[in-house]
N, C-alpha and C. Protein backbone atom coordinates (compact mmCIF):
# COMPACT_ATOMS: atom_id res chain seq x y z
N UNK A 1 0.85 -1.18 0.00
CA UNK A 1 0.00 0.00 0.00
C UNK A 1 0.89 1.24 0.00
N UNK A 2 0.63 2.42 -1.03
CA UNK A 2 1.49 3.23 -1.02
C UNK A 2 0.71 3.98 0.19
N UNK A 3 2.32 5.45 0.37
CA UNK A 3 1.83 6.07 1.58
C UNK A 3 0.65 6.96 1.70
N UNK A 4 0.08 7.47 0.39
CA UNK A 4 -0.66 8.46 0.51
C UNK A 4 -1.86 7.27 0.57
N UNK A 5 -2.14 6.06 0.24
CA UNK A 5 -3.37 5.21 0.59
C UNK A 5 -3.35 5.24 2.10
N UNK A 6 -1.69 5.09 2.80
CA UNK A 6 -2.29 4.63 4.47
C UNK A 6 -2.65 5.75 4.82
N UNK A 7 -2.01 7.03 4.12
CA UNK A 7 -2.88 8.28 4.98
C UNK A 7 -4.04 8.90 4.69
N UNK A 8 -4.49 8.13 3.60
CA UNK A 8 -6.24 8.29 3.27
C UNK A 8 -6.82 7.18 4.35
N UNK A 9 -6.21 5.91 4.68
CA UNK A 9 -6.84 5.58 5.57
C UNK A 9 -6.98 5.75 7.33
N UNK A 10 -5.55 6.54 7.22
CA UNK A 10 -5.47 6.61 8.69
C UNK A 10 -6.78 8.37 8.61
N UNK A 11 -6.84 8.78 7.62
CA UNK A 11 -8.08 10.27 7.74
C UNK A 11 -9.33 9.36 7.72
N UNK A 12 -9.65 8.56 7.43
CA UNK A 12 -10.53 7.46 7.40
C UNK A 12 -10.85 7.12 8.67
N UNK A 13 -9.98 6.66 9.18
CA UNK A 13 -10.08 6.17 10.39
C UNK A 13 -10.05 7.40 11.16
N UNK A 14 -9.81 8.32 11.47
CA UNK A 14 -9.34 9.18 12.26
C UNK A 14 -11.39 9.81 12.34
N UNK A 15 -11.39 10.12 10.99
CA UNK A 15 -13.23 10.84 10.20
C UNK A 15 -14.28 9.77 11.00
N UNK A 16 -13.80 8.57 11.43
CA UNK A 16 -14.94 7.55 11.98
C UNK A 16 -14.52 7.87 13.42
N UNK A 17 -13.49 7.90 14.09
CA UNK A 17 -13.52 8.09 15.65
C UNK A 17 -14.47 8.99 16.05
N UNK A 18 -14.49 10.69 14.74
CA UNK A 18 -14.42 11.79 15.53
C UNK A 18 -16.59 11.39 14.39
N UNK A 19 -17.40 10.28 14.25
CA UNK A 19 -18.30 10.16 13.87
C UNK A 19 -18.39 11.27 12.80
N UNK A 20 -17.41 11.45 11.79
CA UNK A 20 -18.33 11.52 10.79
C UNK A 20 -18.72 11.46 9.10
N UNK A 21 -19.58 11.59 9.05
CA UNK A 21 -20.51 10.37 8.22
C UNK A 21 -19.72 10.70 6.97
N UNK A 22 -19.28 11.21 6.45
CA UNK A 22 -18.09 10.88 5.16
C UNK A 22 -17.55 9.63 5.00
N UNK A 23 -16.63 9.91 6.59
CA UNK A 23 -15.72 9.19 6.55
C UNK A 23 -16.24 8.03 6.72
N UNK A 24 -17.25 7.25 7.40
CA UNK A 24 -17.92 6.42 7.82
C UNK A 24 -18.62 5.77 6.57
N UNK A 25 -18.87 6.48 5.42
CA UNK A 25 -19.71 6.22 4.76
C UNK A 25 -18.52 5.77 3.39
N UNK A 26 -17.69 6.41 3.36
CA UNK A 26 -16.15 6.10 2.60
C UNK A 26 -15.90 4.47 3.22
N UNK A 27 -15.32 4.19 4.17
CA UNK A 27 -15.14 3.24 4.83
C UNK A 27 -16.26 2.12 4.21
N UNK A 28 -17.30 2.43 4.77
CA UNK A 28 -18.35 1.65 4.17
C UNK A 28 -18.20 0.73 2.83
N UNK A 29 -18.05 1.59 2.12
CA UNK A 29 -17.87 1.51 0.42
C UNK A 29 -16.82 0.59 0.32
N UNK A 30 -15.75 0.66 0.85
CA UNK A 30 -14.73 0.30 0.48
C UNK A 30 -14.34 -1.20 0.65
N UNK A 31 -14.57 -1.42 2.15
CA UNK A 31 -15.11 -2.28 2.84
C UNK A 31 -16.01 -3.28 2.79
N UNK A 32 -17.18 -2.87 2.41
CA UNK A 32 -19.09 -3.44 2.62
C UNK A 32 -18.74 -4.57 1.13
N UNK A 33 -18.66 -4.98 0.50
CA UNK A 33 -18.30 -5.84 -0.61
C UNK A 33 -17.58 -7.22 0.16
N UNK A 34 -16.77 -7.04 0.09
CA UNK A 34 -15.83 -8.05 0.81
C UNK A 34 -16.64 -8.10 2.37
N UNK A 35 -16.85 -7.57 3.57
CA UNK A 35 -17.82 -8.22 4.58
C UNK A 35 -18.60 -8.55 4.02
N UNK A 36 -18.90 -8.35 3.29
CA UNK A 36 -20.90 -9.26 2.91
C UNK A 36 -20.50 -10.44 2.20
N UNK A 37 -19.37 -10.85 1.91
CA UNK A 37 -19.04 -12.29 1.33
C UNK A 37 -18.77 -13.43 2.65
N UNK A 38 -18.19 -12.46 3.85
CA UNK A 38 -18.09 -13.40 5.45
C UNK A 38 -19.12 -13.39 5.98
N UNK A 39 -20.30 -12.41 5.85
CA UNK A 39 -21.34 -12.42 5.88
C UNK A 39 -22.32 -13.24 5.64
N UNK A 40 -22.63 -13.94 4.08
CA UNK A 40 -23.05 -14.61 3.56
C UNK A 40 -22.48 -16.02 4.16
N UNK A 41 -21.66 -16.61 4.52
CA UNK A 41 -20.84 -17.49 4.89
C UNK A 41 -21.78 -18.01 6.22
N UNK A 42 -21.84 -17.10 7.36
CA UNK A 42 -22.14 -17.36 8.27
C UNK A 42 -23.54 -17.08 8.34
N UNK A 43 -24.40 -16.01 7.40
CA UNK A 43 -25.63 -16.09 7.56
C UNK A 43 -26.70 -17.25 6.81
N UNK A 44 -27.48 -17.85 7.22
CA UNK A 44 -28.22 -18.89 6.34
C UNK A 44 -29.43 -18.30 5.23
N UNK A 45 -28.90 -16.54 5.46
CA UNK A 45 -29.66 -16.34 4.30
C UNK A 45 -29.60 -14.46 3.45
N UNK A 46 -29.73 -14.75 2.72
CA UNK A 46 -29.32 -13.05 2.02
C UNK A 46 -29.74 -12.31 2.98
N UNK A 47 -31.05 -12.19 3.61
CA UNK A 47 -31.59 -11.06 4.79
C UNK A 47 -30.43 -11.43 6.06
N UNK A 48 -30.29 -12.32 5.99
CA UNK A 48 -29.37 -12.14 7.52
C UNK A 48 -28.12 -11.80 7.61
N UNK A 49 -27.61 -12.06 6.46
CA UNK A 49 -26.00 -11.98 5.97
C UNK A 49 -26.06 -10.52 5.41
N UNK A 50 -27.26 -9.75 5.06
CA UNK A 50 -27.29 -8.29 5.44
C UNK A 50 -27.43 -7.89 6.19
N UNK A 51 -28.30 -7.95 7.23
CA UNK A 51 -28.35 -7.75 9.13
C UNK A 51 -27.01 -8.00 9.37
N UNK A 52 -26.09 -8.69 9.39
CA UNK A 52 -25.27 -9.10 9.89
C UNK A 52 -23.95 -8.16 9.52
N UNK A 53 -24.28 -7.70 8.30
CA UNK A 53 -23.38 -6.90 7.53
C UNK A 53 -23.46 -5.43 8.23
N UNK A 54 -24.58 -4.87 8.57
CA UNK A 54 -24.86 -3.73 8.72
C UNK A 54 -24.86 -3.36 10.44
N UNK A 55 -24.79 -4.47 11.02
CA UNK A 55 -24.86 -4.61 12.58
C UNK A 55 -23.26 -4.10 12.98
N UNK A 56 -22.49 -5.53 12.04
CA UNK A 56 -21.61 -5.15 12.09
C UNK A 56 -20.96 -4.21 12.27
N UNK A 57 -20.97 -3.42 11.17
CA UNK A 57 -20.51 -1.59 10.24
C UNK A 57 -20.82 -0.93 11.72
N UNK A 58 -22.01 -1.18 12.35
CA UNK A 58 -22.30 -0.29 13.41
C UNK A 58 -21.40 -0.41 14.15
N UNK A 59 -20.96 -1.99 14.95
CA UNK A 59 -20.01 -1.96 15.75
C UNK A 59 -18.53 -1.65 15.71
N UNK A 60 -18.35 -1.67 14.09
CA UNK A 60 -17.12 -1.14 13.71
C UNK A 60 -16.93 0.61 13.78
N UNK A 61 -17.62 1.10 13.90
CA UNK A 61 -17.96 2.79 13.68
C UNK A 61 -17.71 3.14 15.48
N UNK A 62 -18.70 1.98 15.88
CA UNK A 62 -18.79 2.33 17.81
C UNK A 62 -17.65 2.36 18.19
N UNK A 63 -16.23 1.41 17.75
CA UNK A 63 -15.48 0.80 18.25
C UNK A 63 -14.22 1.35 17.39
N UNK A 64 -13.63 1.57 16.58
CA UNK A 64 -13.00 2.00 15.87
C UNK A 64 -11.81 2.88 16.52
N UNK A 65 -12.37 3.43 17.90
CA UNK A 65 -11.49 3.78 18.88
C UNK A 65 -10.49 3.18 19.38
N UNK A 66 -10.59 1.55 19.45
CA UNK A 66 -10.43 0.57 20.25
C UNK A 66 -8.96 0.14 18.91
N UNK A 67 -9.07 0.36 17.85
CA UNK A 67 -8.25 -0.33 16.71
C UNK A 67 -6.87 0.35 16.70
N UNK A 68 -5.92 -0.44 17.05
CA UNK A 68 -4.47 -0.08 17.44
C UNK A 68 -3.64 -0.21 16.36
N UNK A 69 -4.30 -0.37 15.26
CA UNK A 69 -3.34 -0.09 14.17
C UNK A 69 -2.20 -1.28 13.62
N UNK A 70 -1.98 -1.89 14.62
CA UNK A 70 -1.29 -3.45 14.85
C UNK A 70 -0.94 -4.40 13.17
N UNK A 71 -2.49 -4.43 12.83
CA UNK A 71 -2.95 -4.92 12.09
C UNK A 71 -3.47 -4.62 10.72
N UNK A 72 -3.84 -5.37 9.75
CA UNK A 72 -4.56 -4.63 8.81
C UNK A 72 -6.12 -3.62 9.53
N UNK A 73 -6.20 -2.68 8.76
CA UNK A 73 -7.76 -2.32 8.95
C UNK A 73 -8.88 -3.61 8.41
N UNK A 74 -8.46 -3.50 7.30
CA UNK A 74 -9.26 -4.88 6.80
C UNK A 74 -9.47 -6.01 7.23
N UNK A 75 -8.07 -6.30 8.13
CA UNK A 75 -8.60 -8.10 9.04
C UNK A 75 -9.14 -7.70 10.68
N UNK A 76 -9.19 -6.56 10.68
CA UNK A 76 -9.48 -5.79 12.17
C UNK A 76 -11.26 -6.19 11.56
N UNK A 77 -11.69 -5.40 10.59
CA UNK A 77 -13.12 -5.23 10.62
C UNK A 77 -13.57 -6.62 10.36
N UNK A 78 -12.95 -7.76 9.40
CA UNK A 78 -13.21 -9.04 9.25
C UNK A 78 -13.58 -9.73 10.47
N UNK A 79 -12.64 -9.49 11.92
CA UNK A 79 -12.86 -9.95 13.12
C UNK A 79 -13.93 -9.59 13.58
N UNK A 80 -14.42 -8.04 13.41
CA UNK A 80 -15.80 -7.56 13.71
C UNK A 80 -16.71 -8.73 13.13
N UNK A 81 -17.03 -8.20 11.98
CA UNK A 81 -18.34 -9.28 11.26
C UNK A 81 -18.13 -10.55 12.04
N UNK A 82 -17.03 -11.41 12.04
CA UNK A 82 -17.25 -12.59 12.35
C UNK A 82 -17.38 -12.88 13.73
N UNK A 83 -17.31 -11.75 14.76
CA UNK A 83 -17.81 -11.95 16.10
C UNK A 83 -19.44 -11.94 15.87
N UNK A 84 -19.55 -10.91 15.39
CA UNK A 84 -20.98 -10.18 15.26
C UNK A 84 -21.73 -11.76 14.83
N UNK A 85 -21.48 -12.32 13.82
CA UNK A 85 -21.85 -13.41 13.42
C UNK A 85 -22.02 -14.36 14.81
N UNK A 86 -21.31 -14.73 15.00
CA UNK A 86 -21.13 -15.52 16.79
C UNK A 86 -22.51 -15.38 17.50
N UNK A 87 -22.34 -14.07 17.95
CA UNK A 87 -23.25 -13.08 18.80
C UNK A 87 -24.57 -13.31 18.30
N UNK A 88 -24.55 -12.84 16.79
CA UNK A 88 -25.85 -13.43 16.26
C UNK A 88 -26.40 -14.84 16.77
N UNK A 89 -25.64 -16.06 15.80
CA UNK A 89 -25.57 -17.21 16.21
C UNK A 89 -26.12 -17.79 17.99
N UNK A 90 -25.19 -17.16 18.35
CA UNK A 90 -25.25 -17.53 19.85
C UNK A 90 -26.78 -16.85 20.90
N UNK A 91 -27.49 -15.80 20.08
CA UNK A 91 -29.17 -15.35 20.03
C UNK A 91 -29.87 -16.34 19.91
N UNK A 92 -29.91 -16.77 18.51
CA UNK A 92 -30.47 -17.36 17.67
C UNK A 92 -30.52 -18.78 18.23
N UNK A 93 -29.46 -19.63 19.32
CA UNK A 93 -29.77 -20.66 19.82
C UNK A 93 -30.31 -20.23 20.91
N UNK A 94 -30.19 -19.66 21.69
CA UNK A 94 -31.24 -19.33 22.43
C UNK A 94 -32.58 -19.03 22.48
N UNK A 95 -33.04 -18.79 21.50
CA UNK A 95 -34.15 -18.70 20.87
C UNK A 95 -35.45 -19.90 20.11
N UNK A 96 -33.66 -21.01 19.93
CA UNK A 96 -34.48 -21.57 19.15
C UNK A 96 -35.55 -22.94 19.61
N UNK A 97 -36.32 -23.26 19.26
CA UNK A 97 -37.18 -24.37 19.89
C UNK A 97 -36.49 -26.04 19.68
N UNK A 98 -36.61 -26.41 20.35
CA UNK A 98 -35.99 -27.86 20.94
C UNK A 98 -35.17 -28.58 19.69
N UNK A 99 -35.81 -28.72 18.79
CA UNK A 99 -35.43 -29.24 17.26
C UNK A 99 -33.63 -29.59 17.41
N UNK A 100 -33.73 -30.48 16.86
CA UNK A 100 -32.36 -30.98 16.18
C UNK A 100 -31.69 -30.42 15.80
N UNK A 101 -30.05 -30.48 15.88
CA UNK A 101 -29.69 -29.92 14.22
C UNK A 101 -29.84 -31.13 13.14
N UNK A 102 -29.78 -32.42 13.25
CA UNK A 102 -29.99 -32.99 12.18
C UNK A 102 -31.91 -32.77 11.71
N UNK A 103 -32.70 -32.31 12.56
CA UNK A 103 -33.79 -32.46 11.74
C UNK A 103 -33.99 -31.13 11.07
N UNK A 104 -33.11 -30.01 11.62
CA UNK A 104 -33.29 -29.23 10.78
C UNK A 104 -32.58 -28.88 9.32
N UNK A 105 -31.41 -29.97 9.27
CA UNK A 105 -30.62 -30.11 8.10
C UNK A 105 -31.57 -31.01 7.11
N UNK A 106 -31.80 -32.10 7.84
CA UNK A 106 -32.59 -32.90 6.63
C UNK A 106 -33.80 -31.73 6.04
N UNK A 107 -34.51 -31.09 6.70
CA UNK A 107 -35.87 -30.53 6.12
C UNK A 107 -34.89 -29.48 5.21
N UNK A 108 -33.75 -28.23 5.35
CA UNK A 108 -33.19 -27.94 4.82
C UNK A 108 -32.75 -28.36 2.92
N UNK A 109 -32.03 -29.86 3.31
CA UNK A 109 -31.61 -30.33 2.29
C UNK A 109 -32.95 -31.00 1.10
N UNK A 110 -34.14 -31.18 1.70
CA UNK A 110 -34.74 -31.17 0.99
C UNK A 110 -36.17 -30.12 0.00
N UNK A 111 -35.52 -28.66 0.40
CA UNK A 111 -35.34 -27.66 0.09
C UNK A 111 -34.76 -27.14 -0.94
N UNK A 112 -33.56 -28.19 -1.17
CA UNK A 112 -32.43 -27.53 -2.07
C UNK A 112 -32.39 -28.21 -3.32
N UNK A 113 -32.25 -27.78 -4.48
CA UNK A 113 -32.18 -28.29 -5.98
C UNK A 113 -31.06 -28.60 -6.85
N UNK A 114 -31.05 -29.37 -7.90
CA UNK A 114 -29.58 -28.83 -8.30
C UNK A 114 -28.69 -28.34 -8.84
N UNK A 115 -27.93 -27.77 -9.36
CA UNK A 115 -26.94 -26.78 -9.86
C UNK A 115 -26.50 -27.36 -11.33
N UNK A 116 -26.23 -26.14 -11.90
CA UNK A 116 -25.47 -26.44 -13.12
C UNK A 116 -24.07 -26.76 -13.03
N UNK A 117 -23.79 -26.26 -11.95
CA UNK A 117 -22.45 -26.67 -11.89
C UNK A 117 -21.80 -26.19 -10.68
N UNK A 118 -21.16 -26.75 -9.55
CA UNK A 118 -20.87 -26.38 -8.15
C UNK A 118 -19.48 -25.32 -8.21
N UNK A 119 -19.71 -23.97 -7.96
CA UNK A 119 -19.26 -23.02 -8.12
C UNK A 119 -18.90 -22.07 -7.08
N UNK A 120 -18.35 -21.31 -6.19
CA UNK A 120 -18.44 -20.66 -5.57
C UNK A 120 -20.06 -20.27 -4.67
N UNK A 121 -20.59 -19.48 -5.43
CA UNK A 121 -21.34 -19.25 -5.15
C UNK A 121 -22.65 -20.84 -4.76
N UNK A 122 -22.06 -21.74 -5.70
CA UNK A 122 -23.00 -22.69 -5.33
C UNK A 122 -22.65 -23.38 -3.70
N UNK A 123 -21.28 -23.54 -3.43
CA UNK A 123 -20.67 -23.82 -2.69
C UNK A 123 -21.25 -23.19 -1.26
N UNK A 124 -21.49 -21.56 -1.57
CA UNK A 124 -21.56 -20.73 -0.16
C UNK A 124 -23.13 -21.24 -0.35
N UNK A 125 -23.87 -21.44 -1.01
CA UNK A 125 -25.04 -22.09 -0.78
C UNK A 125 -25.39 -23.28 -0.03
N UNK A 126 -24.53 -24.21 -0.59
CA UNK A 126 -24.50 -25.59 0.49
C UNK A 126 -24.17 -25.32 1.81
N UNK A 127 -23.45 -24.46 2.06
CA UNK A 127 -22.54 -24.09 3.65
C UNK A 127 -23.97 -23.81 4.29
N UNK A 128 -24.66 -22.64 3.52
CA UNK A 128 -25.27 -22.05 4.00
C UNK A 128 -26.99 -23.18 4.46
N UNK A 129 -27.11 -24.03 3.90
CA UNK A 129 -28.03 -24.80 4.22
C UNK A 129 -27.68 -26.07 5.61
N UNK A 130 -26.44 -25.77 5.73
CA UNK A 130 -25.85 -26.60 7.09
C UNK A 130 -27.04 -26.08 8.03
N UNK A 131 -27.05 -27.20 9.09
CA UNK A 131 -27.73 -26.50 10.60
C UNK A 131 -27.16 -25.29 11.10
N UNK A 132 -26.95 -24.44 12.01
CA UNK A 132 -26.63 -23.22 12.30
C UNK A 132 -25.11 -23.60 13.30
N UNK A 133 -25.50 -25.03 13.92
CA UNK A 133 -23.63 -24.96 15.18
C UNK A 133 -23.24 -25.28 13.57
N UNK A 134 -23.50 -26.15 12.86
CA UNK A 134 -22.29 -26.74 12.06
C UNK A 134 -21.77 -26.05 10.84
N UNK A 135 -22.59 -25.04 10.82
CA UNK A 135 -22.31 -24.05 9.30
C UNK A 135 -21.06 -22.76 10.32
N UNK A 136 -21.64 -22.60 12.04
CA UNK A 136 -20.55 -21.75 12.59
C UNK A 136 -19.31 -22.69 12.55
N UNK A 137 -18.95 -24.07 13.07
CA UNK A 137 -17.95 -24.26 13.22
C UNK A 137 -17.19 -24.25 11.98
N UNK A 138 -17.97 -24.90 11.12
CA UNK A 138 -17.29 -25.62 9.38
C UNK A 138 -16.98 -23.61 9.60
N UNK A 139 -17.25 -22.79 9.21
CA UNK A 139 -16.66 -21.54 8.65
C UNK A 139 -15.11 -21.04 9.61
N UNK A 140 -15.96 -21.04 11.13
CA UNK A 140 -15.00 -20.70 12.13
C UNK A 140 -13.44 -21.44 12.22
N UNK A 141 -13.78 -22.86 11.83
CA UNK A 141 -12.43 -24.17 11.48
C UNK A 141 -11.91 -24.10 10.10
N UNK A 142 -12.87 -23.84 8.68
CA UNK A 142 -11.82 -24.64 7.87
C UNK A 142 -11.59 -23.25 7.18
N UNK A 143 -12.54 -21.92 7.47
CA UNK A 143 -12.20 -20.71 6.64
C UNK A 143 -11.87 -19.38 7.56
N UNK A 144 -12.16 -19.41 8.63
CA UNK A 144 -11.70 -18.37 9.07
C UNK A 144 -10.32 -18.95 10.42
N UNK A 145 -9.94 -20.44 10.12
CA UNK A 145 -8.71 -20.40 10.59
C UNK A 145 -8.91 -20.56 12.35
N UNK A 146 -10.19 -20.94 13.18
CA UNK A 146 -9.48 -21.18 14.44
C UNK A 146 -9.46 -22.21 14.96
N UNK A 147 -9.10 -22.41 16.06
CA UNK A 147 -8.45 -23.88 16.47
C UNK A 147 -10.12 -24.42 17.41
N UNK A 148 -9.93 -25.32 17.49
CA UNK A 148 -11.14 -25.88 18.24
C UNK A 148 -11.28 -25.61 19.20
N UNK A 149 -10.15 -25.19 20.20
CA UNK A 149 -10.16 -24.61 21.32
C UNK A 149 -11.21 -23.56 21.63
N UNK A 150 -10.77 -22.83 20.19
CA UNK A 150 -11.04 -21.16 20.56
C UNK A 150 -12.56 -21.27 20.19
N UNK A 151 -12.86 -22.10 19.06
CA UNK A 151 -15.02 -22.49 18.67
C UNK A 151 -15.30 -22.73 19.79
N UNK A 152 -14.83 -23.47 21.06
CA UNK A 152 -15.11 -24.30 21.88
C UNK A 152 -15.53 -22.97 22.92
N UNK A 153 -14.38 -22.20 23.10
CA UNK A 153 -14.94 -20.89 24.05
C UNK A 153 -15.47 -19.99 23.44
N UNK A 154 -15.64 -19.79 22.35
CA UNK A 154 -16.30 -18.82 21.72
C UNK A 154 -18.06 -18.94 21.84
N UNK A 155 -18.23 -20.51 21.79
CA UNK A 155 -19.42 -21.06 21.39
C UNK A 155 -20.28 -21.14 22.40
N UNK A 156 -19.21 -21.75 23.62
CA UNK A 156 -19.65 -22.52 24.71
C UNK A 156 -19.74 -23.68 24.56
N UNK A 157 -19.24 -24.57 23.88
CA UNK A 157 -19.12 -25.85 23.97
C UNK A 157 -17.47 -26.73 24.12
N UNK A 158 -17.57 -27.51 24.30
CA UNK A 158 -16.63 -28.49 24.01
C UNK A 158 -15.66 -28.62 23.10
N UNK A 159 -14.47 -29.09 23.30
CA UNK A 159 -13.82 -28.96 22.05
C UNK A 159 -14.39 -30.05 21.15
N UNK A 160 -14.31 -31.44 21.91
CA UNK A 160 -15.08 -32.49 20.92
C UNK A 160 -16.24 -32.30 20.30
N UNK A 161 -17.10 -31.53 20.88
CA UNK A 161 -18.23 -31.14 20.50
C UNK A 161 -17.61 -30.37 18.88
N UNK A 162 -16.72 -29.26 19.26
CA UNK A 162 -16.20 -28.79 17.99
C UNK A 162 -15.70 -29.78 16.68
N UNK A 163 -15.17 -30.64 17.14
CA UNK A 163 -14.70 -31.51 16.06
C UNK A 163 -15.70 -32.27 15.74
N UNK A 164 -16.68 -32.69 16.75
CA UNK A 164 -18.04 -33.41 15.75
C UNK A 164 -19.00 -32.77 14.81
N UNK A 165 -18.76 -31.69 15.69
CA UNK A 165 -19.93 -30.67 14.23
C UNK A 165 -18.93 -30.64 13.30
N UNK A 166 -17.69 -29.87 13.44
CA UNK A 166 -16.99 -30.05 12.19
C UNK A 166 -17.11 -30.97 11.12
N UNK A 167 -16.96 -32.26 11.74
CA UNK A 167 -16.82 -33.65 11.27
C UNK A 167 -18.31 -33.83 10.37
N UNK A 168 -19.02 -33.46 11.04
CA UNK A 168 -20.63 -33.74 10.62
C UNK A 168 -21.16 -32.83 9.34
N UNK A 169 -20.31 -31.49 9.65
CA UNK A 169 -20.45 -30.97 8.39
C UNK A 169 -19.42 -31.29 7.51
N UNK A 170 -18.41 -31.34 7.47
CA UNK A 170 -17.99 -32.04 6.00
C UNK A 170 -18.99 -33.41 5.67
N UNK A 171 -19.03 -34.16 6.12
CA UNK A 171 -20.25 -35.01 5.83
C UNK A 171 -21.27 -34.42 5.29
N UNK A 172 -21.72 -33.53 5.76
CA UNK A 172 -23.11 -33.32 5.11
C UNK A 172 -23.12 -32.51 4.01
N UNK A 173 -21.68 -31.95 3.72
CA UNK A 173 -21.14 -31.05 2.45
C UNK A 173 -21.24 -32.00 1.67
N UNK A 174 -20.70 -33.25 1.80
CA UNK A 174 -19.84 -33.99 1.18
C UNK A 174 -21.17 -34.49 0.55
N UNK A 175 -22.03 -35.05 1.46
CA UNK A 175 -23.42 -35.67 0.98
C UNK A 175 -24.00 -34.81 -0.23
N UNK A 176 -24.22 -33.65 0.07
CA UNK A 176 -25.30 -32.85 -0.70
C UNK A 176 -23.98 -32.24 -1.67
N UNK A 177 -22.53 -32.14 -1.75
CA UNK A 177 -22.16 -32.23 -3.01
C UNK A 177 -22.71 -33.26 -4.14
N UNK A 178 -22.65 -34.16 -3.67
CA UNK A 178 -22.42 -35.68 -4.34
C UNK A 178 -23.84 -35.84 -4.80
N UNK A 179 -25.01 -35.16 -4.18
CA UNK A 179 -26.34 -35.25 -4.54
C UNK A 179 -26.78 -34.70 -5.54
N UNK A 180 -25.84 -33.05 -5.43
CA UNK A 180 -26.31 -32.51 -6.89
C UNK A 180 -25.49 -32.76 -8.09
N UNK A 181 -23.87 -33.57 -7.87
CA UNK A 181 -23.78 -34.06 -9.05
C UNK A 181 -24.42 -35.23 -9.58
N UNK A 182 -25.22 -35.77 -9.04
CA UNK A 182 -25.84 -36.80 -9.52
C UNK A 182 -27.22 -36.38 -10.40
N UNK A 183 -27.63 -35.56 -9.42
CA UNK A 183 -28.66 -34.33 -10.68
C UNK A 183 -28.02 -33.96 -11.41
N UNK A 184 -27.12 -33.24 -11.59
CA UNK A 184 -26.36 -32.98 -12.86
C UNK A 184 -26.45 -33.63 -14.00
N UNK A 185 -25.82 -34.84 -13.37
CA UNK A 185 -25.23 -36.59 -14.58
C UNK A 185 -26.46 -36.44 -15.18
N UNK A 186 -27.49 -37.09 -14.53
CA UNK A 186 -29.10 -37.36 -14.24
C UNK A 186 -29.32 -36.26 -15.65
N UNK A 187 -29.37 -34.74 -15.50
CA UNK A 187 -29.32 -34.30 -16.58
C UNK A 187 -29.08 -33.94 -17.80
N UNK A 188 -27.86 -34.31 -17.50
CA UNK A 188 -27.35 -34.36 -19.06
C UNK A 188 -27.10 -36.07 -19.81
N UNK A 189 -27.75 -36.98 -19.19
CA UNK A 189 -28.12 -38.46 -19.27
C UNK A 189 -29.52 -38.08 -20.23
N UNK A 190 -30.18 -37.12 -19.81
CA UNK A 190 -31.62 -37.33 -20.92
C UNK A 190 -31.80 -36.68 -22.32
């Protein structure tokens, strides 16, 4: 990054401490693209993975005080969203009524149709039809890099607990990959 970018971002940053909405709204822009892809990851659905996006932005604006510079700006606010995500998450089981996660994966998966071809975007689709622990851990373990330990306190659970959801969702990736290439075959067979 040349210098006059870090000192557009350190006025950036400086325009969000002192709240205002330029700078906040610059940031935004720049930013809001790339969170709404970690977003999407962890939310099970376009409305939430925008809630989640915009909750975020808030807590990044509140907090922005708190950012020591250490780091990228960019993996600073990434940590935002993906707490925020947590926080969400960690509502949302509290909330939720007795149900399974496997019965809410099966009704899920038979929900889902199949693809022309498994793609990125088809990919964050399957994630996204996981139950809600196993779509946090599968993201928290194999894409955003933490150790089971840390799902385990983050979550409130177990570490084993972490490695079985893990475990359970590659399985159930693995399943509902393998399902829609068979729709696929299936289609281009007729």
């Amino acid at each position: 990054m040349s210098k006059a970018n870090i000192h557009t971002l350190e006025n950036l940053i400086e325009g969000c401490i002192n709240n205002e909405h330029a700078a906040q709204r610059a940031m935004y822009q720049i930013f809001a693209a790339r969170m709404y892809v970690i977003c999407l990851r962890y939310g099970k659905t376009k409305m939430v993975a925008e809630e989640l996006l915009q909750t975020g932005f808030v807590k990044v604006f509140k907090s922005i005080v708190h950012f020591r510079k250490e780091g990228s700006l960019e993996g600073w606010i990434r940590r935002v969203m993906v707490n925020t995500a947590i926080e969400y998450y960690r509502q949302a089981v509290k909330m939720m009524p007795t149900e399974t996660l496997t019965e809410s994966f099966d009704r899920a998966g038979h929900e889902q149709s199949g693809l022309d071809q498994l793609a990125l975007e088809d990919l964050l689709a399957l994630i996204a039809g996981l139950p809600d622990g196993y779509r946090m851990v599968f993201n928290m373990y194999a894409i955003e890099g933490f150790s089971h330990k840390e799902i385990a306190d983050k979550l409130g659970i177990t570490e084993g607990g972490s490695k079985s959801q893990l475990s359970r969702a590659r399985q159930l990736l693995q399943l509902a990959i393998k399902k829609r290439q068979e729709v696929e075959y299936a289609r281009f067979e007729k």
